[in-house]
PDB file of N, CA and C in Angstrom:
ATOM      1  N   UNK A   1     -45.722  66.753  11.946  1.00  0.00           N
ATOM      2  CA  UNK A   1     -44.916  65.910  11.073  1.00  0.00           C
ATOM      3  C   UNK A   1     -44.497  64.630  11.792  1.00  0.00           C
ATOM      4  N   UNK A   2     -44.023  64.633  13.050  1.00  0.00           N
ATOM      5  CA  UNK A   2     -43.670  63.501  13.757  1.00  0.00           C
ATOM      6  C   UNK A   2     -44.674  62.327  13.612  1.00  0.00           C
ATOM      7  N   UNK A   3     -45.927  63.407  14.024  1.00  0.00           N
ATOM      8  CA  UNK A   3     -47.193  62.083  14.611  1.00  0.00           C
ATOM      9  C   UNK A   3     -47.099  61.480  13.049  1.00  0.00           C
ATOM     10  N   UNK A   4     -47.574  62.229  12.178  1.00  0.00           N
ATOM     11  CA  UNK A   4     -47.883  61.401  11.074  1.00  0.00           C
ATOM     12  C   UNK A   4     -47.009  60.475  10.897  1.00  0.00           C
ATOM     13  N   UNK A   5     -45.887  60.371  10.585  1.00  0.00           N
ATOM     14  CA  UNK A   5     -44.712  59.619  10.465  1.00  0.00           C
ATOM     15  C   UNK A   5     -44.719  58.465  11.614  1.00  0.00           C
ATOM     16  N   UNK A   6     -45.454  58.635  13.179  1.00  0.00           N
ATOM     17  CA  UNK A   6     -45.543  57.519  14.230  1.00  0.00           C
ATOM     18  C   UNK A   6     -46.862  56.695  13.532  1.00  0.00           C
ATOM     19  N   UNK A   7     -47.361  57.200  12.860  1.00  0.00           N
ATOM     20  CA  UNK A   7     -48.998  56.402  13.041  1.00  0.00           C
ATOM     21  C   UNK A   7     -48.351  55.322  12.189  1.00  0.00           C
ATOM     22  N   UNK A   8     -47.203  55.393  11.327  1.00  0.00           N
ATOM     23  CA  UNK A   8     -47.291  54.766  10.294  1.00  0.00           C
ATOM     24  C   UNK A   8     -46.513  53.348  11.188  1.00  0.00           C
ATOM     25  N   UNK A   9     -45.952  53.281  12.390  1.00  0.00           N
ATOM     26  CA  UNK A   9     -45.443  52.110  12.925  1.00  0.00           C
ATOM     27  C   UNK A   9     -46.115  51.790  13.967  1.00  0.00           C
ATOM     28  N   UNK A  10     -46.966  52.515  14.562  1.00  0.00           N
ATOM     29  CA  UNK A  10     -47.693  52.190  15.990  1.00  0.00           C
ATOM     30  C   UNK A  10     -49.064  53.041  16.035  1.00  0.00           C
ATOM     31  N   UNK A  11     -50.379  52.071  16.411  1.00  0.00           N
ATOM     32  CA  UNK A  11     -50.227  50.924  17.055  1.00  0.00           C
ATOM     33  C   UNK A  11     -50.606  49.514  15.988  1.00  0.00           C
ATOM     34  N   UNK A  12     -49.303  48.780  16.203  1.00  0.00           N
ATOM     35  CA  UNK A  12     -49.495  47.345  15.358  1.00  0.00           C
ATOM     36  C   UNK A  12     -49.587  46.762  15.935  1.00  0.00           C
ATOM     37  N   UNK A  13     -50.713  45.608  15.868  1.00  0.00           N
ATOM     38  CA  UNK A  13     -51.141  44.672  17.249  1.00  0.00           C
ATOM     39  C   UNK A  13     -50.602  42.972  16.530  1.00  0.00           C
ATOM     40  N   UNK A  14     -49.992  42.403  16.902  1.00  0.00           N
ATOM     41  CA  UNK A  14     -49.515  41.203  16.711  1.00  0.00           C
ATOM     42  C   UNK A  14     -50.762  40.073  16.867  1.00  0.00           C
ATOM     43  N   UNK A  15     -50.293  38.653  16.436  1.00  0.00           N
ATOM     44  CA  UNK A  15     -51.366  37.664  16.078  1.00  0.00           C
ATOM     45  C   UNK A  15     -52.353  37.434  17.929  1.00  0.00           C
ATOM     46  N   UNK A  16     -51.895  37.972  18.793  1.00  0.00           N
ATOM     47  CA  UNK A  16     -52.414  37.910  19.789  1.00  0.00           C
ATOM     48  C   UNK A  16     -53.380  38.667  20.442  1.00  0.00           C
ATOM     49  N   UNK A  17     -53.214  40.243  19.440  1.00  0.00           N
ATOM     50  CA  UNK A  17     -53.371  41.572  20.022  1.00  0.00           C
ATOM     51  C   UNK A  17     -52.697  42.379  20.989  1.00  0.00           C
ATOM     52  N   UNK A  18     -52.017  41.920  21.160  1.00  0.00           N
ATOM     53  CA  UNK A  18     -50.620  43.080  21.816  1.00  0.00           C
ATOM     54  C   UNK A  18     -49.706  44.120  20.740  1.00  0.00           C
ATOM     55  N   UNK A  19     -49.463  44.954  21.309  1.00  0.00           N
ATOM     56  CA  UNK A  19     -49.358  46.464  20.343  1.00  0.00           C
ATOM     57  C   UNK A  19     -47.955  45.878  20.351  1.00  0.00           C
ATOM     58  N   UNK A  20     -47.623  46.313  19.026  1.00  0.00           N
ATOM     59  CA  UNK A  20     -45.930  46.348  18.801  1.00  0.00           C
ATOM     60  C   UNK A  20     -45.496  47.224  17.833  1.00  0.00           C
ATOM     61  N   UNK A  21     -44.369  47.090  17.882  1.00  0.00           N
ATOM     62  CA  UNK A  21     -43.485  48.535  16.741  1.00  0.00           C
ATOM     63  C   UNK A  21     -43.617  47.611  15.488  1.00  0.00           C
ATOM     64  N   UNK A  22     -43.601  48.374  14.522  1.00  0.00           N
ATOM     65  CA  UNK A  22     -43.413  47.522  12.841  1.00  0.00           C
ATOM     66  C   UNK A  22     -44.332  48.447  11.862  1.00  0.00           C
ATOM     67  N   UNK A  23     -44.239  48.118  10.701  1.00  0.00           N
ATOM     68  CA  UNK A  23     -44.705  49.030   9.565  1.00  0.00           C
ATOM     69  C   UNK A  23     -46.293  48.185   9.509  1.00  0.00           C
ATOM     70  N   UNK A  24     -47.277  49.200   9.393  1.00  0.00           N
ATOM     71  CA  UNK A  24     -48.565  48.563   9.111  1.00  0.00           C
ATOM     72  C   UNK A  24     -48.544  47.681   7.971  1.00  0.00           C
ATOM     73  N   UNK A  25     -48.805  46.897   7.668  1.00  0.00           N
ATOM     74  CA  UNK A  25     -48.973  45.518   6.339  1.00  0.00           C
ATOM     75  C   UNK A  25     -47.614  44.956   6.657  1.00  0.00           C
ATOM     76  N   UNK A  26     -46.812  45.131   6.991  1.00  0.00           N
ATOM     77  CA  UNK A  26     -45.487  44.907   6.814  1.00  0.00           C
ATOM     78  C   UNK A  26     -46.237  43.453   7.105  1.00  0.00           C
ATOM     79  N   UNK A  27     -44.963  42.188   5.945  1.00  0.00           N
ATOM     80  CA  UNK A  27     -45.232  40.718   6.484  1.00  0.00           C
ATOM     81  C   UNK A  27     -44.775  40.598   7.619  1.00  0.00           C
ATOM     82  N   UNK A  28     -45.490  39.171   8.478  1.00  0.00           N
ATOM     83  CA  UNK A  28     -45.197  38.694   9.443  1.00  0.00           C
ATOM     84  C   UNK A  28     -43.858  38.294   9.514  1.00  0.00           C
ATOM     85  N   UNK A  29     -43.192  38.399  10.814  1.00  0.00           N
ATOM     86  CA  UNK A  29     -41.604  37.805  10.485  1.00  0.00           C
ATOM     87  C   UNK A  29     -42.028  36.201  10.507  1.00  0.00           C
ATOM     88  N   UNK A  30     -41.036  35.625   9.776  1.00  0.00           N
ATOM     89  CA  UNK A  30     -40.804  34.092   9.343  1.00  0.00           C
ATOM     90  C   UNK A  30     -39.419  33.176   9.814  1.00  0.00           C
ATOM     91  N   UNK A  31     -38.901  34.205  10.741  1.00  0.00           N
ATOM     92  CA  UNK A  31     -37.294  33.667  10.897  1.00  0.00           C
ATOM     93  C   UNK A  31     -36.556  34.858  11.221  1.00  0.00           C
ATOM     94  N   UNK A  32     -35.745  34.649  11.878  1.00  0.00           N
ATOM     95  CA  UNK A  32     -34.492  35.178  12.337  1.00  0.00           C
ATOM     96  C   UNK A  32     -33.046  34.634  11.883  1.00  0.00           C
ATOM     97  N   UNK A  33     -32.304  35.785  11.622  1.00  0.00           N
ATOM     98  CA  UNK A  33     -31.163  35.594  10.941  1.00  0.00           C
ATOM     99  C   UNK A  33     -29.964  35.343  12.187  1.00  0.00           C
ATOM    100  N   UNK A  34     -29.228  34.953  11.597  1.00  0.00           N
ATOM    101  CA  UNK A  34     -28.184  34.651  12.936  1.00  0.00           C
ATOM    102  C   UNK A  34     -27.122  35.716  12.717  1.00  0.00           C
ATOM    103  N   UNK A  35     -26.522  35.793  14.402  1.00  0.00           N
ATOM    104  CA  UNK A  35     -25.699  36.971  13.983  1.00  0.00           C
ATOM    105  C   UNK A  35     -24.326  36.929  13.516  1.00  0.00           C
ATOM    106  N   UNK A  36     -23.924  37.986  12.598  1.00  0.00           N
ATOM    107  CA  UNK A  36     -21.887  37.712  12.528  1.00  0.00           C
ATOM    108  C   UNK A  36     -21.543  37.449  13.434  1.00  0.00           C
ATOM    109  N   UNK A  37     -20.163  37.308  13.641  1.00  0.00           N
ATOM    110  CA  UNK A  37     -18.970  36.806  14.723  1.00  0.00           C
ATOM    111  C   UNK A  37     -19.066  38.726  14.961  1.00  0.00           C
ATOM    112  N   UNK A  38     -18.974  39.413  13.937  1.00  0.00           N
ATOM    113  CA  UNK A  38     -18.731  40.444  15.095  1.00  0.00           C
ATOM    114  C   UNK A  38     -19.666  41.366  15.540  1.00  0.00           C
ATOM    115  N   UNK A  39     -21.272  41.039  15.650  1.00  0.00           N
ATOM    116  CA  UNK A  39     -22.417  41.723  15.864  1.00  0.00           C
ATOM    117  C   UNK A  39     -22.308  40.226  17.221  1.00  0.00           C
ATOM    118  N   UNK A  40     -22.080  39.183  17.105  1.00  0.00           N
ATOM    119  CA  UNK A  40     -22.385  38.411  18.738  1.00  0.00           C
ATOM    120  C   UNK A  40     -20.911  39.017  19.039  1.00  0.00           C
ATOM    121  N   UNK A  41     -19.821  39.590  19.010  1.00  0.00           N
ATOM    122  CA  UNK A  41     -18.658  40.139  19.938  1.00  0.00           C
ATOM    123  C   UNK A  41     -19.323  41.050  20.647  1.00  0.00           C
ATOM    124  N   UNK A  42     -20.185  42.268  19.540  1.00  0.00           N
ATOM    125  CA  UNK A  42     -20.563  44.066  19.826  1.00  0.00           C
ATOM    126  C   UNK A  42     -21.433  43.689  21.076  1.00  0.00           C
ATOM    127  N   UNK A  43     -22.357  42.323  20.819  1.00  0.00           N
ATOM    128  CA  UNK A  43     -23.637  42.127  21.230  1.00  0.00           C
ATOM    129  C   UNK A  43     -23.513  42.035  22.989  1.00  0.00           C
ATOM    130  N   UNK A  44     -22.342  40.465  23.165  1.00  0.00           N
ATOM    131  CA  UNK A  44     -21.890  40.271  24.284  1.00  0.00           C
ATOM    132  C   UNK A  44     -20.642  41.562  25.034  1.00  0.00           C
ATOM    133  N   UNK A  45     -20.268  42.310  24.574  1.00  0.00           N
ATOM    134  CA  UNK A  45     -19.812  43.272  25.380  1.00  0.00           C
ATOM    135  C   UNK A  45     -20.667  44.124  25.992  1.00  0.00           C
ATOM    136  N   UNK A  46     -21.509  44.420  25.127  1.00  0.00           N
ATOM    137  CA  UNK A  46     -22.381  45.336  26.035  1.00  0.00           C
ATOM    138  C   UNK A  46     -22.922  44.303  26.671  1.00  0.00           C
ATOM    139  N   UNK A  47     -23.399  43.041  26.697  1.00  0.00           N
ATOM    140  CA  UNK A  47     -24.025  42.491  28.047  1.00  0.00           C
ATOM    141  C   UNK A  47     -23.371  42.589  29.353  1.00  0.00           C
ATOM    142  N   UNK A  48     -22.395  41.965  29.001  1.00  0.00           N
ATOM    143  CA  UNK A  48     -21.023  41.576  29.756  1.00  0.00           C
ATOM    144  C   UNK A  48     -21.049  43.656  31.095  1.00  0.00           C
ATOM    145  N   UNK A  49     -20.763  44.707  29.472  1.00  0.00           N
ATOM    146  CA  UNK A  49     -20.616  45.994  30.448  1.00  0.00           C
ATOM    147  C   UNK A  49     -21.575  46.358  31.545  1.00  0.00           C
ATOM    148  N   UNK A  50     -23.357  45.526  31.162  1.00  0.00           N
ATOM    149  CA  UNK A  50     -24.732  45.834  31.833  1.00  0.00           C
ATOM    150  C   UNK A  50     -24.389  44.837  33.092  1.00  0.00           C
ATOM    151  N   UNK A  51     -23.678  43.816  32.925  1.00  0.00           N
ATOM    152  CA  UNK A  51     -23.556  42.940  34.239  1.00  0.00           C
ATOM    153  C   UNK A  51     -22.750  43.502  34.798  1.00  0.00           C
ATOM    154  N   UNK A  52     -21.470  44.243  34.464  1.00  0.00           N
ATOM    155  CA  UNK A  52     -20.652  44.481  35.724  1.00  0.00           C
ATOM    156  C   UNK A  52     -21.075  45.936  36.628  1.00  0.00           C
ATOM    157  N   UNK A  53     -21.588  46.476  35.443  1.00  0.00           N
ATOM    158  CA  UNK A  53     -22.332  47.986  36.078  1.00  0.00           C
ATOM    159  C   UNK A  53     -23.197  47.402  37.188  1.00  0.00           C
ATOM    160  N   UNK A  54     -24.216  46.822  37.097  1.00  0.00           N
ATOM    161  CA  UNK A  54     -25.644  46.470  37.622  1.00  0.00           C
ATOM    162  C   UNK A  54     -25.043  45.559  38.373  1.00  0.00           C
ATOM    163  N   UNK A  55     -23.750  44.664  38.635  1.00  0.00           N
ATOM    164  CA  UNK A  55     -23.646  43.460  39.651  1.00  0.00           C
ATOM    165  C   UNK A  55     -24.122  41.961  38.980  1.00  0.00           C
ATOM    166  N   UNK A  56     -24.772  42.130  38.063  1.00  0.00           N
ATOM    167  CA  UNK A  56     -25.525  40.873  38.182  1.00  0.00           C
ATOM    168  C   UNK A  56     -24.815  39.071  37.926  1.00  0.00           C
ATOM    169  N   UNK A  57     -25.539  38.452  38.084  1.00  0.00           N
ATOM    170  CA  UNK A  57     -24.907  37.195  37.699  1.00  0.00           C
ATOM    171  C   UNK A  57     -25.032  36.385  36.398  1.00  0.00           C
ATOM    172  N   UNK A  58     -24.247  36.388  35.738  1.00  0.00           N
ATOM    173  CA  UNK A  58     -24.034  36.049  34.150  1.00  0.00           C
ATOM    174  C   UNK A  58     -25.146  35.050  34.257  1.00  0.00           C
ATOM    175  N   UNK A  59     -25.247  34.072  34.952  1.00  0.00           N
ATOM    176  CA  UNK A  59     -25.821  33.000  35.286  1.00  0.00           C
ATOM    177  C   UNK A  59     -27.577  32.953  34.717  1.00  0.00           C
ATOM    178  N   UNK A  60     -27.870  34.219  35.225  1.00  0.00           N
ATOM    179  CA  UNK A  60     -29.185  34.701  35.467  1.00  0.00           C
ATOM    180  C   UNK A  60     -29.572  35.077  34.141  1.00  0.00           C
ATOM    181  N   UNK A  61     -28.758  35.071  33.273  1.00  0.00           N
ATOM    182  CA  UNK A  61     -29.442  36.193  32.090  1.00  0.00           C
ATOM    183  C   UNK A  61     -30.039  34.991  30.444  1.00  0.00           C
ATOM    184  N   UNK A  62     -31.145  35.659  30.332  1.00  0.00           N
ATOM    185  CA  UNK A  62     -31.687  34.508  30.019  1.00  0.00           C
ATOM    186  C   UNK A  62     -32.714  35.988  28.445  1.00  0.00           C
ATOM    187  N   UNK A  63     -32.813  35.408  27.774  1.00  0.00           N
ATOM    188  CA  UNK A  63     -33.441  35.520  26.424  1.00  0.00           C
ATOM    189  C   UNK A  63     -35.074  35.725  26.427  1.00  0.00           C
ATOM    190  N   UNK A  64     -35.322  36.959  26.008  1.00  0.00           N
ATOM    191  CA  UNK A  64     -36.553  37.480  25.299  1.00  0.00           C
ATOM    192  C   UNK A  64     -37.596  36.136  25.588  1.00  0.00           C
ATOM    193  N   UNK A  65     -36.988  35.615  24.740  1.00  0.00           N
ATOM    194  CA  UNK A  65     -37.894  34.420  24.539  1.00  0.00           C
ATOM    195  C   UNK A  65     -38.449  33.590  25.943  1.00  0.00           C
ATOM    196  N   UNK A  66     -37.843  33.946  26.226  1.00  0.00           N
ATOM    197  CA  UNK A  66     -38.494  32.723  27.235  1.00  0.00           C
ATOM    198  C   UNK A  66     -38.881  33.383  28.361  1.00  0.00           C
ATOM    199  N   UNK A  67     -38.971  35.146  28.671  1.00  0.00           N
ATOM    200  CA  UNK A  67     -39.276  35.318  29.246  1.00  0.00           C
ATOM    201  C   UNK A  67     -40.923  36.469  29.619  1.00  0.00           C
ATOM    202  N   UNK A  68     -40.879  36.677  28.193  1.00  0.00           N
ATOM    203  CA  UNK A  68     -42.112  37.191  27.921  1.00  0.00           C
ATOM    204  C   UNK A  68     -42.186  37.139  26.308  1.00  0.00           C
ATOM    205  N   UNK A  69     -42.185  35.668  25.316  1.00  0.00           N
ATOM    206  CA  UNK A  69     -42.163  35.494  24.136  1.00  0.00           C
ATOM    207  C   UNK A  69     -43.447  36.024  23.766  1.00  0.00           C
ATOM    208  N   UNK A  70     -43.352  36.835  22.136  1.00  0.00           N
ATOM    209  CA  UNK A  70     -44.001  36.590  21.430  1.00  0.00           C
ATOM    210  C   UNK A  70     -43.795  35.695  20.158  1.00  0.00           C
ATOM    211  N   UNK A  71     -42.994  35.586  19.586  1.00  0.00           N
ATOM    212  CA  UNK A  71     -42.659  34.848  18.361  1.00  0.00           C
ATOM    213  C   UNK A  71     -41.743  33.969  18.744  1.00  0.00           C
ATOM    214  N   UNK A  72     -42.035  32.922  17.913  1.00  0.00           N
ATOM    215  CA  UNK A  72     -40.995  31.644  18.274  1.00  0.00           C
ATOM    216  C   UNK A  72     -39.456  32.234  17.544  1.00  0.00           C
ATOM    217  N   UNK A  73     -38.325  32.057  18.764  1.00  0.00           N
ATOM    218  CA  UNK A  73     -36.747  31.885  18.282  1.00  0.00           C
ATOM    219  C   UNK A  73     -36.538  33.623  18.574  1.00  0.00           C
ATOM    220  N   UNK A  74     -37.461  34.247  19.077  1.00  0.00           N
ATOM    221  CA  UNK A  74     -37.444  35.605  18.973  1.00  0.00           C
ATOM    222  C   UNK A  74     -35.818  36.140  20.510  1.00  0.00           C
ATOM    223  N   UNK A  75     -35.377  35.999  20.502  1.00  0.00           N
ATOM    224  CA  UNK A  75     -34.163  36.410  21.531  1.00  0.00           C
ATOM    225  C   UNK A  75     -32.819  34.986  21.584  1.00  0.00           C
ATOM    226  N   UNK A  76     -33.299  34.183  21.059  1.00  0.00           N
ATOM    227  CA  UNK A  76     -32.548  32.744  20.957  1.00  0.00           C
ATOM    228  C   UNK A  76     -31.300  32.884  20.539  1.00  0.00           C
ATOM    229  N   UNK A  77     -31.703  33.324  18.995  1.00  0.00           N
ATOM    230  CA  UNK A  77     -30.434  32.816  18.263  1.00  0.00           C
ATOM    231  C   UNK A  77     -29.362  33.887  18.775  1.00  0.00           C
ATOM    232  N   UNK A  78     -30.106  35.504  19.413  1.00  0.00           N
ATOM    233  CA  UNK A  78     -28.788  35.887  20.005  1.00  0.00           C
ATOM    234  C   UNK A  78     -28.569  35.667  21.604  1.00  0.00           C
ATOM    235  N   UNK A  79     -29.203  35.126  22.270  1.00  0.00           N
ATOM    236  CA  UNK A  79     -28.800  34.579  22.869  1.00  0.00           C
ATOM    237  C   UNK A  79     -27.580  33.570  22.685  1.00  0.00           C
ATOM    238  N   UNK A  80     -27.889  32.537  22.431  1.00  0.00           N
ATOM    239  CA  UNK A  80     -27.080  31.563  21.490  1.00  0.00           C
ATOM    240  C   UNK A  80     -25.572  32.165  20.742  1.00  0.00           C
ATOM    241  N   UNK A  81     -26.007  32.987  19.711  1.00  0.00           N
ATOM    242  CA  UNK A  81     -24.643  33.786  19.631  1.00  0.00           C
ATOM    243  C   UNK A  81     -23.534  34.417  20.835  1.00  0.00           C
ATOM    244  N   UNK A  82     -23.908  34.876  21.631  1.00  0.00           N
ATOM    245  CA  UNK A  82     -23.290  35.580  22.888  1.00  0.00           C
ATOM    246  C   UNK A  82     -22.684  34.878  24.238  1.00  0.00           C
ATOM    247  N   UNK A  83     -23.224  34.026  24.349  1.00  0.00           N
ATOM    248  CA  UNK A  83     -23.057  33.244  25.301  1.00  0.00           C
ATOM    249  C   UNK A  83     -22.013  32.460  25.222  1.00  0.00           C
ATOM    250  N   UNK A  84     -21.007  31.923  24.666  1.00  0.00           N
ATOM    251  CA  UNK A  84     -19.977  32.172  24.687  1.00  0.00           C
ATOM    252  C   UNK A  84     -18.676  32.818  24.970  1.00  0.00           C
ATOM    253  N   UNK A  85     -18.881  34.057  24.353  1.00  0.00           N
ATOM    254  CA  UNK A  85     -18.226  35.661  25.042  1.00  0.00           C
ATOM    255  C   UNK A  85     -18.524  36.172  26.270  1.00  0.00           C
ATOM    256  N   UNK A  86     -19.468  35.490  26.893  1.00  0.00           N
ATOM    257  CA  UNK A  86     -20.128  36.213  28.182  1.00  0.00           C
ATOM    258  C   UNK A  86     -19.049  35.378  29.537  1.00  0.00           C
TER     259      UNK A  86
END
């Protein structure tokens, strides 16, 4: 029962051919929605909790996008949302 139910999201290969999660036919995404005030609060606390656990430097933390993008704006806009709170 599981597998059947996996085949139906993986393997979906994107406009490049790299495998990704998503519903077979499902449309291509076209945009990203921006987040509430309180999904970028939920969003940046847990960053904020992963930096102080792990040490790291707020400085350093940097968005999907730009660091192994597939789709344009794909980690941005929450980036963008959070960064503020951080």
């Amino acid at each position: 029962m599981f597998k059947k139910s996996i085949d139906n999201f993986f393997p979906f290969y994107d406009k490049n051919g790299k495998p990704t999660l998503g519903l077979k036919g499902q449309n291509p995404v076209v945009g990203w929605e921006n987040l509430t005030d309180e999904q970028a609060k939920a969003v940046a606390c847990l960053v904020k909790a992963l930096i102080n656990y792990y040490n790291l430097d707020k400085n350093k933390i940097d968005c999907h996008e730009h660091l192994a993008p597939k789709e344009k704006g794909e980690g941005q806009i929450v980036f963008n949302a959070i960064k503020d709170y951080l």
